[in-house]
C-alpha atoms as a PDB file:
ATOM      1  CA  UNK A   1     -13.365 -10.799 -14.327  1.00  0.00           C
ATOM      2  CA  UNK A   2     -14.578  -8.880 -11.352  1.00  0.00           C
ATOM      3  CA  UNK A   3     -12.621  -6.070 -10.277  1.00  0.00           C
ATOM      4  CA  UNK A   4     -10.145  -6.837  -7.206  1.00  0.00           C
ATOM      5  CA  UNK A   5     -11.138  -4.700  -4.461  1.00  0.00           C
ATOM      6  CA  UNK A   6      -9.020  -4.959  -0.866  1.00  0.00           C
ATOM      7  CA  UNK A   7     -10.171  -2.515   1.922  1.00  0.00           C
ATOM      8  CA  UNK A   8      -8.465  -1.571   5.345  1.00  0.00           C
ATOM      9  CA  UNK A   9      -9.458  -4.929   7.039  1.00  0.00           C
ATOM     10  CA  UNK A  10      -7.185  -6.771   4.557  1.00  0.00           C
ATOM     11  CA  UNK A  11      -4.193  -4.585   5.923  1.00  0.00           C
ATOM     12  CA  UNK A  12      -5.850  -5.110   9.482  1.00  0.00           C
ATOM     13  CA  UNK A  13      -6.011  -8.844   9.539  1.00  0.00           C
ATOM     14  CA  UNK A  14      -2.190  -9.110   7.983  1.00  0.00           C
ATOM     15  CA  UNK A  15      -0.860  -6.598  11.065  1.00  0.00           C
ATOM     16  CA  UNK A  16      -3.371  -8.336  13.802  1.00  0.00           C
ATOM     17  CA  UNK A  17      -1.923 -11.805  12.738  1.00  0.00           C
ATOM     18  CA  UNK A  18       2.180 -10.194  12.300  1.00  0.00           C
ATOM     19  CA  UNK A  19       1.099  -9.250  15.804  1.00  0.00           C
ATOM     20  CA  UNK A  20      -0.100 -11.911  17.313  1.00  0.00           C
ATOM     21  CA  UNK A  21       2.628 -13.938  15.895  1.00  0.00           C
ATOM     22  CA  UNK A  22       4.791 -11.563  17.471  1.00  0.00           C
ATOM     23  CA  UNK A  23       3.470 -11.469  21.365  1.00  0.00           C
ATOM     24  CA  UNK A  24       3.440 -15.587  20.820  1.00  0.00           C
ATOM     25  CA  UNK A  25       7.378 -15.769  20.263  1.00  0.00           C
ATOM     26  CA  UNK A  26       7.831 -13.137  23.105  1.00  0.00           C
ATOM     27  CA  UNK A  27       5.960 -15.102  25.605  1.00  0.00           C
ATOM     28  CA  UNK A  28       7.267 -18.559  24.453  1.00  0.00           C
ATOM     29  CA  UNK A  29      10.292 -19.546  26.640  1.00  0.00           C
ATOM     30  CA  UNK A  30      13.731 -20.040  25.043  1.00  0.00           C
ATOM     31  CA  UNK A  31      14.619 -23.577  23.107  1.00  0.00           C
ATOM     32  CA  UNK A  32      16.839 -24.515  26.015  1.00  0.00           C
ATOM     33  CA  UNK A  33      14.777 -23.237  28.772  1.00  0.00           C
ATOM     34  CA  UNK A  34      14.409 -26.541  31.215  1.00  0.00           C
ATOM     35  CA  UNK A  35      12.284 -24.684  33.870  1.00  0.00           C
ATOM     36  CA  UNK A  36       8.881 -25.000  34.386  1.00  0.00           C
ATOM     37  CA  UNK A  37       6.494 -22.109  32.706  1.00  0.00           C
ATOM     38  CA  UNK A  38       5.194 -19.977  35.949  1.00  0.00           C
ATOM     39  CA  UNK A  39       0.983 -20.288  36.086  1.00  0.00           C
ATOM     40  CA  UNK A  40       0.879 -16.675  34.653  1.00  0.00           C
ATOM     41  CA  UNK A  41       2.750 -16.580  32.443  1.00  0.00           C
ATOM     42  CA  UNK A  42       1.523 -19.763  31.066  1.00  0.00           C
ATOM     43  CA  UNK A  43      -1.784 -18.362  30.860  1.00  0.00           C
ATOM     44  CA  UNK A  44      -0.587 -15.339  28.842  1.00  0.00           C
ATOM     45  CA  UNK A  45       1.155 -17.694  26.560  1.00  0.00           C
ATOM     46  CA  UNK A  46      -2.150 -19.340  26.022  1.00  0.00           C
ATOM     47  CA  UNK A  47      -4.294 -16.247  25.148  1.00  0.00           C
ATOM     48  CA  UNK A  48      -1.675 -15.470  22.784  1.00  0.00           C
ATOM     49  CA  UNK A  49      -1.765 -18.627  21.157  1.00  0.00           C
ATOM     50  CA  UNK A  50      -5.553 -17.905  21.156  1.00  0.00           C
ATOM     51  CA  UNK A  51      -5.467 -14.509  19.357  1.00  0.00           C
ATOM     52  CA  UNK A  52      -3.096 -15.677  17.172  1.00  0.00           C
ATOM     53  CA  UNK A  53      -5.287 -19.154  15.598  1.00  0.00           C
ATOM     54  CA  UNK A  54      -7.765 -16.465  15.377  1.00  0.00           C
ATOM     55  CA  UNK A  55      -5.744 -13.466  13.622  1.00  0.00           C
ATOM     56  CA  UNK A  56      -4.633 -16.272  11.172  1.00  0.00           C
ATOM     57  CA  UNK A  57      -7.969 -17.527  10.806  1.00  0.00           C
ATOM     58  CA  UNK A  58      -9.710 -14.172  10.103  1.00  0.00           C
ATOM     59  CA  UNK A  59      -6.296 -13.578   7.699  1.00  0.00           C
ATOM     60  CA  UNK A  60      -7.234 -16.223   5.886  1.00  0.00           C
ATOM     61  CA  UNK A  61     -10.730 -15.550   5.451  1.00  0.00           C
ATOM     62  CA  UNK A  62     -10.464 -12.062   4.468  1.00  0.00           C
ATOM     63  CA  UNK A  63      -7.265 -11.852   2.584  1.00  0.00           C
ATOM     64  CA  UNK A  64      -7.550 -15.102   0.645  1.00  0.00           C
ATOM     65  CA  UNK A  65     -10.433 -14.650  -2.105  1.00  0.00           C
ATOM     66  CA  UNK A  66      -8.997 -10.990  -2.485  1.00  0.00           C
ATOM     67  CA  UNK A  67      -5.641 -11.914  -2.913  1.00  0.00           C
ATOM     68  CA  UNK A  68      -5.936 -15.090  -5.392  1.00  0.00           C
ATOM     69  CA  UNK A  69      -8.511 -12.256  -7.706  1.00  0.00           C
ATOM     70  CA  UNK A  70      -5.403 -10.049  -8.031  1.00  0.00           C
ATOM     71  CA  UNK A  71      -3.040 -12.147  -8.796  1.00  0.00           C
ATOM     72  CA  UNK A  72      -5.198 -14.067 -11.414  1.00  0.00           C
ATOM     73  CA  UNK A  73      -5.346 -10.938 -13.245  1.00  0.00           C
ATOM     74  CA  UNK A  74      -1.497  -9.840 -12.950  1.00  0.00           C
ATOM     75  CA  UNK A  75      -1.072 -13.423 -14.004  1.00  0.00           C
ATOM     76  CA  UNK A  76      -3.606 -12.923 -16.941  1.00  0.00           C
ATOM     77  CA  UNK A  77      -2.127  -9.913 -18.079  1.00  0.00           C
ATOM     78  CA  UNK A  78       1.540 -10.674 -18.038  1.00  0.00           C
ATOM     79  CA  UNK A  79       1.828 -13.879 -19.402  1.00  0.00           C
ATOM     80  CA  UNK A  80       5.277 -15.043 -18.502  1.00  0.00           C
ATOM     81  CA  UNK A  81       6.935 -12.238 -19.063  1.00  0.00           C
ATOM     82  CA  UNK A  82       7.825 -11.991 -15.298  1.00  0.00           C
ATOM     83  CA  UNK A  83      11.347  -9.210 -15.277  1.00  0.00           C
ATOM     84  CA  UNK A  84       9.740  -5.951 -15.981  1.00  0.00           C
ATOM     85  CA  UNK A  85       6.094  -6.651 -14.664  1.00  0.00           C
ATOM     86  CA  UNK A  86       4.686  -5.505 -11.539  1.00  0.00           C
ATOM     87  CA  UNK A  87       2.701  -8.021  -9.342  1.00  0.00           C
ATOM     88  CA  UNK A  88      -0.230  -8.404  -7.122  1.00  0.00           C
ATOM     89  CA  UNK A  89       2.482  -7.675  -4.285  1.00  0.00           C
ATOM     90  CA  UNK A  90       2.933  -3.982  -6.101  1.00  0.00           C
ATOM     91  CA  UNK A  91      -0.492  -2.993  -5.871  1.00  0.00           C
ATOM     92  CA  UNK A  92      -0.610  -3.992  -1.863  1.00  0.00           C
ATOM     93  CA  UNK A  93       2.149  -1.538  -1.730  1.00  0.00           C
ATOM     94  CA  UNK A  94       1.133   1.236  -3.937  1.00  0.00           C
ATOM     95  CA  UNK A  95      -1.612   1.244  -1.780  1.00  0.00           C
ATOM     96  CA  UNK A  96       0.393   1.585   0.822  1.00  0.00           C
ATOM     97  CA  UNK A  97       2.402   4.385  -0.667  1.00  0.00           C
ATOM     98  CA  UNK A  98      -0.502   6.287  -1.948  1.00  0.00           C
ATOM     99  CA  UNK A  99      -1.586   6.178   1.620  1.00  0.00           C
ATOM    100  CA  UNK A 100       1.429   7.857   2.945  1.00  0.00           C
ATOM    101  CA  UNK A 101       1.912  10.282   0.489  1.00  0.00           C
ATOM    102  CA  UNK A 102      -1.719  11.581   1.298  1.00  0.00           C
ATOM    103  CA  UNK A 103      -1.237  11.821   5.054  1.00  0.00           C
ATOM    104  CA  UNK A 104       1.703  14.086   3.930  1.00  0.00           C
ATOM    105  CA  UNK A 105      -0.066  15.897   1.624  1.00  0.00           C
ATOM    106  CA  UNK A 106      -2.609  17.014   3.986  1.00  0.00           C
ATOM    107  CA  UNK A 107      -5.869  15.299   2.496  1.00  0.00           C
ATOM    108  CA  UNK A 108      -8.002  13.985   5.472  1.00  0.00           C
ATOM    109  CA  UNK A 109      -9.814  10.665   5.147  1.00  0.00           C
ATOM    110  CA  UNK A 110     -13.357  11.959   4.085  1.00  0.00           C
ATOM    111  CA  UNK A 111     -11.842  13.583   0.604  1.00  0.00           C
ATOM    112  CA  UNK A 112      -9.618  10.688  -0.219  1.00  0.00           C
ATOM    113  CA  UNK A 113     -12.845   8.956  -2.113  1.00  0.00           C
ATOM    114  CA  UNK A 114     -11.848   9.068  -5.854  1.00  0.00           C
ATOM    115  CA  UNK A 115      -8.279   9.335  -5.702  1.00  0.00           C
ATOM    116  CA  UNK A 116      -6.168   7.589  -7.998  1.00  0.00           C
ATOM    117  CA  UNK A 117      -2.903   6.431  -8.118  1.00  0.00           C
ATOM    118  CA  UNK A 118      -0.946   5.158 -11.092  1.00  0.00           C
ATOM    119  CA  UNK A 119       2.462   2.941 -11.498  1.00  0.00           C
ATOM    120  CA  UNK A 120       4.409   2.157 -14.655  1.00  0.00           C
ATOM    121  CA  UNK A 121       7.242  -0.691 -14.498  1.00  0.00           C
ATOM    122  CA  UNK A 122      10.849   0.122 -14.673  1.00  0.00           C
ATOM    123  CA  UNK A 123      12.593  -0.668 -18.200  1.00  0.00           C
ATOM    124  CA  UNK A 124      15.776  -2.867 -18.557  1.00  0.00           C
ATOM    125  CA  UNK A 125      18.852  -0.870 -16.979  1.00  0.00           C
ATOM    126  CA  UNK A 126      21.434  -3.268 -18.720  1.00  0.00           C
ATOM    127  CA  UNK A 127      23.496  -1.558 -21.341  1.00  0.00           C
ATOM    128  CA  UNK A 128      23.758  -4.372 -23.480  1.00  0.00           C
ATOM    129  CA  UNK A 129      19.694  -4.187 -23.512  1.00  0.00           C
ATOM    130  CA  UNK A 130      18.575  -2.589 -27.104  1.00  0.00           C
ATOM    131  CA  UNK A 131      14.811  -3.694 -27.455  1.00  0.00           C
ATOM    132  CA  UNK A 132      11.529  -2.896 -25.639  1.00  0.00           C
ATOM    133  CA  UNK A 133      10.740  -5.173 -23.181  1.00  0.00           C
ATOM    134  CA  UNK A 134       7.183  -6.565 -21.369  1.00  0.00           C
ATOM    135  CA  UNK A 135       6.132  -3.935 -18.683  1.00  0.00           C
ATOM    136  CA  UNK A 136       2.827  -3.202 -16.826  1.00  0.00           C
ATOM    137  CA  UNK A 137       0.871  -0.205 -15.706  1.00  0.00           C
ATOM    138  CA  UNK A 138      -1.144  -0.393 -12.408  1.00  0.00           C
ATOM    139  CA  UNK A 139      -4.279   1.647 -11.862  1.00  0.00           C
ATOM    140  CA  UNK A 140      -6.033   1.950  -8.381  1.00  0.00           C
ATOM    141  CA  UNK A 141      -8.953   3.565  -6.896  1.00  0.00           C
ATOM    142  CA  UNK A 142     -10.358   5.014  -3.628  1.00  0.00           C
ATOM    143  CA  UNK A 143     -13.710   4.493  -2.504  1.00  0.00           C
ATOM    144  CA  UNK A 144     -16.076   6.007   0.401  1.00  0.00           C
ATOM    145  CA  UNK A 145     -15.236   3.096   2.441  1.00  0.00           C
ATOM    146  CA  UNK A 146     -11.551   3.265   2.648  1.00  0.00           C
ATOM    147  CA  UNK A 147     -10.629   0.589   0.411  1.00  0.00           C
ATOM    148  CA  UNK A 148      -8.445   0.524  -2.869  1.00  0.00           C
ATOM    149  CA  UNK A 149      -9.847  -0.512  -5.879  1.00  0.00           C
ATOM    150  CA  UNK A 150      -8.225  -2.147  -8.484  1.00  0.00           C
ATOM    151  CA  UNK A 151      -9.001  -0.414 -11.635  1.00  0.00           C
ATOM    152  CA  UNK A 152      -6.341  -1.366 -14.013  1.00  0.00           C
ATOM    153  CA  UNK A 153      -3.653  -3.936 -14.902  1.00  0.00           C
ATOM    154  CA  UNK A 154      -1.897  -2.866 -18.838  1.00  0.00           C
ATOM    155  CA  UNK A 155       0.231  -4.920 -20.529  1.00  0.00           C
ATOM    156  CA  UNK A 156       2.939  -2.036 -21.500  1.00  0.00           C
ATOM    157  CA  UNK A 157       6.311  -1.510 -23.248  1.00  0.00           C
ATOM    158  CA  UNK A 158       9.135   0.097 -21.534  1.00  0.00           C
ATOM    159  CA  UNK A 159      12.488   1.048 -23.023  1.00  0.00           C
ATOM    160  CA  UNK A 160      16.013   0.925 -21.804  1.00  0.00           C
ATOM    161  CA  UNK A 161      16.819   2.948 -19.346  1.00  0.00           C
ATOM    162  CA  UNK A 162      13.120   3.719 -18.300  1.00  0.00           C
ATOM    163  CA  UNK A 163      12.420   4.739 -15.016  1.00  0.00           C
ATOM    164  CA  UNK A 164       9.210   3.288 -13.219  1.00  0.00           C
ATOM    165  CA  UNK A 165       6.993   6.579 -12.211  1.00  0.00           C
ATOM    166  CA  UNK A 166       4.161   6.616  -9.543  1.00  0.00           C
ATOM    167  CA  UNK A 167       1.748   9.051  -9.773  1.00  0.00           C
ATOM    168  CA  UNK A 168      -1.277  10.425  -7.559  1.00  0.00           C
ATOM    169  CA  UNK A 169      -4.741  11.624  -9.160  1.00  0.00           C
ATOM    170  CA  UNK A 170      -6.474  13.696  -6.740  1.00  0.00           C
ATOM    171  CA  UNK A 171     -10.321  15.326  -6.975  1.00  0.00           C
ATOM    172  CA  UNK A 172     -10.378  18.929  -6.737  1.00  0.00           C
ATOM    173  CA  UNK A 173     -11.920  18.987  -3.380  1.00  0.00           C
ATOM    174  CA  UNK A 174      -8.289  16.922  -2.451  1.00  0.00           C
ATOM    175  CA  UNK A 175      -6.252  19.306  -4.373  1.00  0.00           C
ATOM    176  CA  UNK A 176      -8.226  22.299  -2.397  1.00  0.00           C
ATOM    177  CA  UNK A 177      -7.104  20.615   1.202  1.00  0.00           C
ATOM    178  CA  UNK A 178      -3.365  20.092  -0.492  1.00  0.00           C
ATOM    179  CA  UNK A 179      -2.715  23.585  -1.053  1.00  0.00           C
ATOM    180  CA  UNK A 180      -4.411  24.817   2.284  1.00  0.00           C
ATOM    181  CA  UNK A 181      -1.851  22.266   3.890  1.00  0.00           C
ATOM    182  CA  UNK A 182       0.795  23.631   2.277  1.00  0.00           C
ATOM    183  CA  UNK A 183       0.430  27.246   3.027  1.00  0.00           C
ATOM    184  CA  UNK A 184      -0.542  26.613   6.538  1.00  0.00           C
ATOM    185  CA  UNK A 185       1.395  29.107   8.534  1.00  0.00           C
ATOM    186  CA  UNK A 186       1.932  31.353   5.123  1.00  0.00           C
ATOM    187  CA  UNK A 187       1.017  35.043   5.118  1.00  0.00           C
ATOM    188  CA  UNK A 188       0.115  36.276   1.634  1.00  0.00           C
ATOM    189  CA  UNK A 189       0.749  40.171   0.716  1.00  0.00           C
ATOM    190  CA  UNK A 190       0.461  41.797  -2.473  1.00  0.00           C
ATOM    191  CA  UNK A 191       3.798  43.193  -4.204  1.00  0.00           C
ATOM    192  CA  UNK A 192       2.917  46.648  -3.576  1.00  0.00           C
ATOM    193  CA  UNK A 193       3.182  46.180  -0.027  1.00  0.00           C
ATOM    194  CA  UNK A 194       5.976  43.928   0.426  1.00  0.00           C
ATOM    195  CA  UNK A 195       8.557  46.345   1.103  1.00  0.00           C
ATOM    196  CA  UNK A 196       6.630  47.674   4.034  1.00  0.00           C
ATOM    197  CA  UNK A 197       7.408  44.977   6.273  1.00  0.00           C
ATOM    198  CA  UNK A 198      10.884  44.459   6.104  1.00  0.00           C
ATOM    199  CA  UNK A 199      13.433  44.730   9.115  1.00  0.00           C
END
């Protein structure tokens, strides 16, 4: 099966047609409004109807194919086993995560290419629960055009009590801009002089 590969645009189309959908209910007058609908604002009404068959439209176009890839292959890989798994739905937001947590971290969009992130399912927190149950482990990617990859979807076994983990794997060029962002503002001195600038 071909890899699963969402970009920017699918995020775009979703938030153009949340959007549209959005300036549609502002402009449409209230259930029990009896007046008429002034010329204007009928008009703005209308181009927002507009944008909106077309936000869906292009939704639907882009987002479609990629989506029903992604969760074939959740599907494929767990089975039934549906209350420890992650879904296509966690890889949209790891995405999103890994996202955020680089914008914190410093690394600007040009050294993001490569990156991975990583996310193991939670285990059963029930006490009562004694065996191992069905888990997965989600892999995705970074390329040079600002989309996510999916790289990996693992059938897994998680314990009791197990924690789900995320975790980031950044190029050294990305690591380099992480530490510079961190000490930003930081003098450095060696030991021997340390003492020389206290108050």
């Amino acid at each position: 099966m071909a890899r699963a590969k969402f970009t920017i645009a699918f995020f775009r189309a979703r938030q153009d047609a949340e959007r549209a959908q959005a300036d549609v209910e502002r402009l449409s007058p209230a259930k029990d409004q009896t007046l008429s609908i002034p010329a204007d604002h009928q008009r703005w009404l209308d181009a927002a109807k507009t944008r909106l068959d077309e936000a869906l439209a292009e939704s639907e176009r882009v987002c479609t194919p990629i989506w029903r890839a992604m969760r074939e292959k959740f599907d494929s890989v767990n089975g039934r086993a549906s209350s420890f798994t992650l879904d296509a739905h966690a890889a949209l937001e790891l995405a999103e995560f890994a996202e955020k947590r680089l914008d914190a971290l410093g690394v600007p969009l040009k050294l993001r290419t490569g990156v991975e992130v990583w996310q193991q399912s939670a285990g059963p927190t029930a006490r009562s629960y004694e065996y191992t149950a069905i888990g997965t482990r989600l892999g995705l990617r970074r390329d040079g055009s600002g989309g996510w990859e999916l790289i990996a979807v693992q059938r897994t076994s998680v314990r009791p009590k197990q924690s789900g983990r995320k975790s980031l794997v950044v190029t050294t060029a990305a690591q380099e801009a992480i530490i510079r962002h961190a000490l930003e503002g930081v003098e450095v001195r060696a030991a021997a002089n340390a003492s020389a600038g206290e108050c």
